[in-house]
C-alpha atoms as a PDB file:
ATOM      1  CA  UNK A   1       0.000   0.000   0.000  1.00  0.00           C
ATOM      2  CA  UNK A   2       2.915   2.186   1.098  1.00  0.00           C
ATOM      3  CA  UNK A   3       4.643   1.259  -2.615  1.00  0.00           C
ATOM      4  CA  UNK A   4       1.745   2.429  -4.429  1.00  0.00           C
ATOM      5  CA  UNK A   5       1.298   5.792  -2.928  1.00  0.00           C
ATOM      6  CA  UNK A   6       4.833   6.560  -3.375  1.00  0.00           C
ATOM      7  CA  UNK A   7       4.372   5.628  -6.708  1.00  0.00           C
ATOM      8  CA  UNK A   8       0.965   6.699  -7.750  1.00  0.00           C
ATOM      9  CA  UNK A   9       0.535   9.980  -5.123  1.00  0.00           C
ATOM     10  CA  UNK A  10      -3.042  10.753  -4.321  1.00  0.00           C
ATOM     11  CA  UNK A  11      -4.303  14.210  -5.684  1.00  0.00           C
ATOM     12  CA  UNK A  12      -6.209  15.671  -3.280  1.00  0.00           C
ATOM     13  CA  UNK A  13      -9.760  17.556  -4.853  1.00  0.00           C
ATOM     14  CA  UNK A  14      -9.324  21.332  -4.386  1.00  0.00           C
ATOM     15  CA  UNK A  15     -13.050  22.844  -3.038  1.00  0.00           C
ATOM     16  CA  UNK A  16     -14.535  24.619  -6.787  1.00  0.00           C
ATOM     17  CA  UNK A  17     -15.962  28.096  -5.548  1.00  0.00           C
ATOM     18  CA  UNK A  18     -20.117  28.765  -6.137  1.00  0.00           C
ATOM     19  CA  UNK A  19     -19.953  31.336  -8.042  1.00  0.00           C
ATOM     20  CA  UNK A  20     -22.444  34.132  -7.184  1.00  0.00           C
ATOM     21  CA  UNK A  21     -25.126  34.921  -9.289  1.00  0.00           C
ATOM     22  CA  UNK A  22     -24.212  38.203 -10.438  1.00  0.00           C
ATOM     23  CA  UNK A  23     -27.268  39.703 -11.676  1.00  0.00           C
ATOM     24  CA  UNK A  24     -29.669  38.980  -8.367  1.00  0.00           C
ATOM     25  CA  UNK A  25     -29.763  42.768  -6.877  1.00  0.00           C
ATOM     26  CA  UNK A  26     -28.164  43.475  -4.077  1.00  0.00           C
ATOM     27  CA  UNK A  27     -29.746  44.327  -0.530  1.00  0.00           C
ATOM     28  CA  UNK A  28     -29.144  47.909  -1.713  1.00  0.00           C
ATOM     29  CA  UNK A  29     -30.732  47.965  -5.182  1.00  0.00           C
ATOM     30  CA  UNK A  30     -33.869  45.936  -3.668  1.00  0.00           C
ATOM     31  CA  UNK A  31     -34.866  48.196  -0.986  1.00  0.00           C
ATOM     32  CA  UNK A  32     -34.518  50.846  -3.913  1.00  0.00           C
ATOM     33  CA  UNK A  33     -36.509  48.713  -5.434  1.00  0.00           C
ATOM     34  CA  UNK A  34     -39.421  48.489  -2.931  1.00  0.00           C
ATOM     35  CA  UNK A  35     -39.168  52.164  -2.087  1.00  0.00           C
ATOM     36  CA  UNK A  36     -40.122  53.020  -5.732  1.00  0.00           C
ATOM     37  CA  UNK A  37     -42.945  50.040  -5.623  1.00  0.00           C
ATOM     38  CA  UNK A  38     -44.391  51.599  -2.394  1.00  0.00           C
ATOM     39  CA  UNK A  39     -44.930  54.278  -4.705  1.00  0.00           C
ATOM     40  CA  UNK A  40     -47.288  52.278  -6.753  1.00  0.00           C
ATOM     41  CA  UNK A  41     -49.267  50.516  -4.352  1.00  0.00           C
ATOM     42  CA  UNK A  42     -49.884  53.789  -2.436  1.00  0.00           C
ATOM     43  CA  UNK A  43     -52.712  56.652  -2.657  1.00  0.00           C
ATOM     44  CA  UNK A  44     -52.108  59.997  -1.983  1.00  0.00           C
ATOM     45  CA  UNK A  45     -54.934  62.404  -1.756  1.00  0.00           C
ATOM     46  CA  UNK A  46     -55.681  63.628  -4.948  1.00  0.00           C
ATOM     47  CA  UNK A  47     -54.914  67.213  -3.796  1.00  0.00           C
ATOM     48  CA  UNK A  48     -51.482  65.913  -2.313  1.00  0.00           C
ATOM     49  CA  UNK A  49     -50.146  64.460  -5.151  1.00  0.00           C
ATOM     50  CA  UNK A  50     -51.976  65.335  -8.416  1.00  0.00           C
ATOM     51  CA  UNK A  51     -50.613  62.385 -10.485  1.00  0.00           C
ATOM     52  CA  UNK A  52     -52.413  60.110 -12.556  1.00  0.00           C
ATOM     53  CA  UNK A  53     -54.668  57.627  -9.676  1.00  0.00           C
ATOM     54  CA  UNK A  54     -52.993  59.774  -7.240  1.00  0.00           C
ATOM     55  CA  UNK A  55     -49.329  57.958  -7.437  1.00  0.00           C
ATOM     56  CA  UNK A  56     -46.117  59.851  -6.201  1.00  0.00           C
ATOM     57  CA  UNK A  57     -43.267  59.805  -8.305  1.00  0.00           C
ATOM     58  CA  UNK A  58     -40.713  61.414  -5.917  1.00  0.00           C
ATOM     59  CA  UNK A  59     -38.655  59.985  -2.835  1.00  0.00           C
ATOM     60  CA  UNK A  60     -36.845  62.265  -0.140  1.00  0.00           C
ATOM     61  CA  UNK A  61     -34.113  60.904   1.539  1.00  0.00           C
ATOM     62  CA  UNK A  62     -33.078  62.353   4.999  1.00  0.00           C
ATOM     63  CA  UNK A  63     -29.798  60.471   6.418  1.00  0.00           C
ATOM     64  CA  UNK A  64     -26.281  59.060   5.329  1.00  0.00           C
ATOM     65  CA  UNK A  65     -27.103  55.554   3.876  1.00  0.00           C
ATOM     66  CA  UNK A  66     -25.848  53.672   0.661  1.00  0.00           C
ATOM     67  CA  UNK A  67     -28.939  53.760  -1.086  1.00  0.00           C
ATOM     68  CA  UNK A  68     -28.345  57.316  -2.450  1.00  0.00           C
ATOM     69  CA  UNK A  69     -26.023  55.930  -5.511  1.00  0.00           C
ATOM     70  CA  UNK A  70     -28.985  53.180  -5.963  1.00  0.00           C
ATOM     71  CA  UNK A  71     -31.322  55.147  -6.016  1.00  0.00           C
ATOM     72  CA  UNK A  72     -30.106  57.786  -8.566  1.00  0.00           C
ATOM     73  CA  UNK A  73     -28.870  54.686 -10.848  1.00  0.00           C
ATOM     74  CA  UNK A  74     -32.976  53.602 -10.348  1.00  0.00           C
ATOM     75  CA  UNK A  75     -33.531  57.303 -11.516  1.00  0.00           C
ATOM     76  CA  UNK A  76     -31.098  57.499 -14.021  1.00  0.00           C
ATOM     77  CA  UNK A  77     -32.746  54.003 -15.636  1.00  0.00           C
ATOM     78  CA  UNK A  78     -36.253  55.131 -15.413  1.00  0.00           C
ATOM     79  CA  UNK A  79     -35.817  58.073 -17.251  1.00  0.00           C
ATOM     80  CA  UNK A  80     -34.474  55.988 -20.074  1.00  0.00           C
ATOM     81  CA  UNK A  81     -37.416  54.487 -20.090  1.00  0.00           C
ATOM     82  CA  UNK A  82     -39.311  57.942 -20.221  1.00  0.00           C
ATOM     83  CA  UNK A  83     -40.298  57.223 -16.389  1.00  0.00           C
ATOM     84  CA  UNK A  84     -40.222  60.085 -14.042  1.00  0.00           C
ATOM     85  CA  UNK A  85     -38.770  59.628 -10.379  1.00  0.00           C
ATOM     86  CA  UNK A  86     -37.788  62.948  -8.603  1.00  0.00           C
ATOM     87  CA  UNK A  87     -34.967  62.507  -6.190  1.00  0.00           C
ATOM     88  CA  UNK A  88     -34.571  64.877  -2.967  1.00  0.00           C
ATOM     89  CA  UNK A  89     -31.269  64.401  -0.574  1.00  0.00           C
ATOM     90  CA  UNK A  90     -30.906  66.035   2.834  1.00  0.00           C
ATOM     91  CA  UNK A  91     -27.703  64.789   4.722  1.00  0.00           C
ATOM     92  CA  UNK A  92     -29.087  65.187   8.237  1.00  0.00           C
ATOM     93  CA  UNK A  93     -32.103  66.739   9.954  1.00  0.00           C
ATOM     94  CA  UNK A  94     -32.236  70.194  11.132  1.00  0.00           C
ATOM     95  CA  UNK A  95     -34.586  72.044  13.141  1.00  0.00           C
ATOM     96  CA  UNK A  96     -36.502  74.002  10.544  1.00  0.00           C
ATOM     97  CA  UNK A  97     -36.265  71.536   7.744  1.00  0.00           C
ATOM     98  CA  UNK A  98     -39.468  71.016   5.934  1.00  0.00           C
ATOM     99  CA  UNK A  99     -40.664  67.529   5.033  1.00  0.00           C
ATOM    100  CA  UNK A 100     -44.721  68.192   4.952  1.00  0.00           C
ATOM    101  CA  UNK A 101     -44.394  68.764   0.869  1.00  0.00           C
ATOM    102  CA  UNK A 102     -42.808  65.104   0.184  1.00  0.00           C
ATOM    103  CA  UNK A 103     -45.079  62.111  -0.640  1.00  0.00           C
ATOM    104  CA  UNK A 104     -43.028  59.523   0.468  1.00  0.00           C
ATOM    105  CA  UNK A 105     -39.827  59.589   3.069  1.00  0.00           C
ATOM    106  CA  UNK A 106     -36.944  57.205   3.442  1.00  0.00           C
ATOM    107  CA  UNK A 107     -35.353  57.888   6.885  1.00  0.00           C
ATOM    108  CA  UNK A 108     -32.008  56.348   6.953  1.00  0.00           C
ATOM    109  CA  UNK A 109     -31.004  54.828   9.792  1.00  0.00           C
ATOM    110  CA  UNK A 110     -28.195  57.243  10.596  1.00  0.00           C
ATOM    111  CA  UNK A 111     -31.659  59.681  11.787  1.00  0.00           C
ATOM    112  CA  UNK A 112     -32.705  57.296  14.442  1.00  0.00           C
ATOM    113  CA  UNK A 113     -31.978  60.070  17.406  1.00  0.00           C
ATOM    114  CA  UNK A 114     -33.678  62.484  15.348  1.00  0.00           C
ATOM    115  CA  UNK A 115     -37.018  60.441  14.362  1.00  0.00           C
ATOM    116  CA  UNK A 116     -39.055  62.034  16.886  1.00  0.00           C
ATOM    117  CA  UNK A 117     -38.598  65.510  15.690  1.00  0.00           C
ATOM    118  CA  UNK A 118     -39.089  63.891  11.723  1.00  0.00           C
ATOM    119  CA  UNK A 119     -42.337  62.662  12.828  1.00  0.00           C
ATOM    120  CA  UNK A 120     -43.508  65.338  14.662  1.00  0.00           C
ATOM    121  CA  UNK A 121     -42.516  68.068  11.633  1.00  0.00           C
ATOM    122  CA  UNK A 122     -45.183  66.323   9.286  1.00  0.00           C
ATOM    123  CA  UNK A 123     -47.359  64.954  11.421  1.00  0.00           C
ATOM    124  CA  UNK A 124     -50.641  65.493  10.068  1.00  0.00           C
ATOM    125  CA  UNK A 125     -49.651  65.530   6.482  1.00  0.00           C
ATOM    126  CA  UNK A 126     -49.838  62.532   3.410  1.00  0.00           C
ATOM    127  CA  UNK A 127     -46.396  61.673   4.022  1.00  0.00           C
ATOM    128  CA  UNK A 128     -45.891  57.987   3.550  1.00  0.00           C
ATOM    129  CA  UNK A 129     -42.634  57.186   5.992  1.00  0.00           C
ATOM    130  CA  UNK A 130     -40.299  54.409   5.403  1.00  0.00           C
ATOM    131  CA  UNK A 131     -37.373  53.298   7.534  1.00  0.00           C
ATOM    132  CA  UNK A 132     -34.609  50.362   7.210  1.00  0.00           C
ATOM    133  CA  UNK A 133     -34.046  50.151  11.335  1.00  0.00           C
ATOM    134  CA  UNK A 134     -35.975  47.630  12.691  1.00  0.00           C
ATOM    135  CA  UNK A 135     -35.121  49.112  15.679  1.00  0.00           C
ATOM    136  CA  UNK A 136     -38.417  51.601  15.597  1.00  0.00           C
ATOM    137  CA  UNK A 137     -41.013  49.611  13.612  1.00  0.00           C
ATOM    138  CA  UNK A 138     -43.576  50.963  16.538  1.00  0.00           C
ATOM    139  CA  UNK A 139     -41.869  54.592  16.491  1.00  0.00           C
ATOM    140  CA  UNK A 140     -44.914  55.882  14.375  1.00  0.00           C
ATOM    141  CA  UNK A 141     -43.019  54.860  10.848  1.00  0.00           C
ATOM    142  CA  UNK A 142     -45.269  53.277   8.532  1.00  0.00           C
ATOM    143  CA  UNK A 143     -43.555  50.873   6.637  1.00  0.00           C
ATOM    144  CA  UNK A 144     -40.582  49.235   8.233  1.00  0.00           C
ATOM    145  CA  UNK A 145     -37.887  47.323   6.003  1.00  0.00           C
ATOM    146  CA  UNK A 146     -36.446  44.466   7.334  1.00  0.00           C
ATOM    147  CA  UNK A 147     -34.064  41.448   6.672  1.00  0.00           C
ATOM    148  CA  UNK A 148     -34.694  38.196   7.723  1.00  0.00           C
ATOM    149  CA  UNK A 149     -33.263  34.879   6.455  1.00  0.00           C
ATOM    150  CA  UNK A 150     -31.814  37.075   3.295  1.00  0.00           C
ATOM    151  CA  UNK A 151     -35.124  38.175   2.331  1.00  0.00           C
ATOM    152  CA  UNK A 152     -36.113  41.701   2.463  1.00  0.00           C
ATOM    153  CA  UNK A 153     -39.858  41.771   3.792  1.00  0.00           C
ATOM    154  CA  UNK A 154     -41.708  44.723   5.302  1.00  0.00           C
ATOM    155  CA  UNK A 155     -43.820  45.506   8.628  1.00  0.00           C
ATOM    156  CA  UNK A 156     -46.626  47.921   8.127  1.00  0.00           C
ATOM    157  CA  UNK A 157     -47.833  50.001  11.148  1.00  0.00           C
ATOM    158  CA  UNK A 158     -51.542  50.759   9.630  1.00  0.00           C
ATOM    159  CA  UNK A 159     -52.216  53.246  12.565  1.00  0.00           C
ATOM    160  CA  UNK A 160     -49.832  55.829  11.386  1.00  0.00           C
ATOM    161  CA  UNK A 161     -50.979  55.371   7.717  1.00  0.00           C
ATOM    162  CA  UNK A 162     -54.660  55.936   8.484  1.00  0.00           C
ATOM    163  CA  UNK A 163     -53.658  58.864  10.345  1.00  0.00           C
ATOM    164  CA  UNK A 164     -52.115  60.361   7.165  1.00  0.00           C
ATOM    165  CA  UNK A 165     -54.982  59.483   4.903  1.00  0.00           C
ATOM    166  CA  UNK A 166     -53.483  57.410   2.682  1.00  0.00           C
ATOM    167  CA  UNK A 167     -55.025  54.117   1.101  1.00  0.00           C
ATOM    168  CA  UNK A 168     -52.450  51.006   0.803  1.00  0.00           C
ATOM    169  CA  UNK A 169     -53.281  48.305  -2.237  1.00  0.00           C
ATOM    170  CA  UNK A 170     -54.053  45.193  -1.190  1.00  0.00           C
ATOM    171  CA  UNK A 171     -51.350  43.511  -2.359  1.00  0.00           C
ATOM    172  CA  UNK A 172     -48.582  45.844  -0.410  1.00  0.00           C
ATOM    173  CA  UNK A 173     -50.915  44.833   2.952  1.00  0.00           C
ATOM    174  CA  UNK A 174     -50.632  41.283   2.284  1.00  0.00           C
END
């Protein structure tokens, strides 16, 4: 047995790496992806947002988060398509800073010590508000983004949402 090793050697099988599937989106490009959905499956008051069936077409953006470059690539591909989305960026919050005129808000998570003062500058108004901390999903945000088991998936707080008088499709509540 010892012979025949020596003489025939025993390759060993080097692991072959998966290779990733390059084109499924990142975690990035599908929240991007879901804020610009919401958009769909939403109803602003006519008077709000006077779009076709009372659809949005712009997100605002308050906090440092990665999504900014996805989001303007989203843009960028849209408009190709002859598909408006209307991109607004504010780096932090500031007293004084008014978010009552935007249909639908991202807060970043980088805003979490400033949420209460967000909420409280439009509450009242048809601003839909979205948010990727789980950490405040009962904060008064309506939609919350989450991951779990590599899935993005969303918590709705319907309290908040009636309170803003907008109407939610169906298919975004299920």
């Amino acid at each position: 047995f010892w012979l025949l090793l020596l003489v025939c050697p025993v390759r060993t099988l080097e692991a072959v790496p998966l290779h990733r599937n390059t084109n499924a989106p990142s975690e990035q490009e599908l929240k991007a992806i879901y804020l610009y959905n919401f958009l769909q499956f939403v109803n602003w008051p006519q008077e709000k947002c006077p779009l076709p069936n009372g659809h949005a077409r712009e997100i605002v953006v308050i906090g440092r988060t990665s999504l900014r470059e996805v989001l303007q690539a989203l843009q960028a591909k849209l408009h190709e398509q002859n598909q408006e989305l209307n991109l607004v960026f504010h780096d932090t919050y500031h007293e004084g800073l008014d978010l009552s005129r935007c249909c639908l808000l991202f807060i970043a998570a980088s805003e979490k010590e400033n949420l209460p003062a967000i909420l409280a500058g439009i509450e009242g108004r048809n601003v839909l508000t979205v948010t990727d901390t789980g950490e405040v999903a009962d904060a008064g945000v309506m939609i919350t983004l989450l991951l779990r088991e590599n899935r993005i998936r969303w918590a709705i707080n319907r309290k908040p949402v009636a309170e803003a008088g907008l109407k939610m499709n169906a298919k975004l509540l299920e």
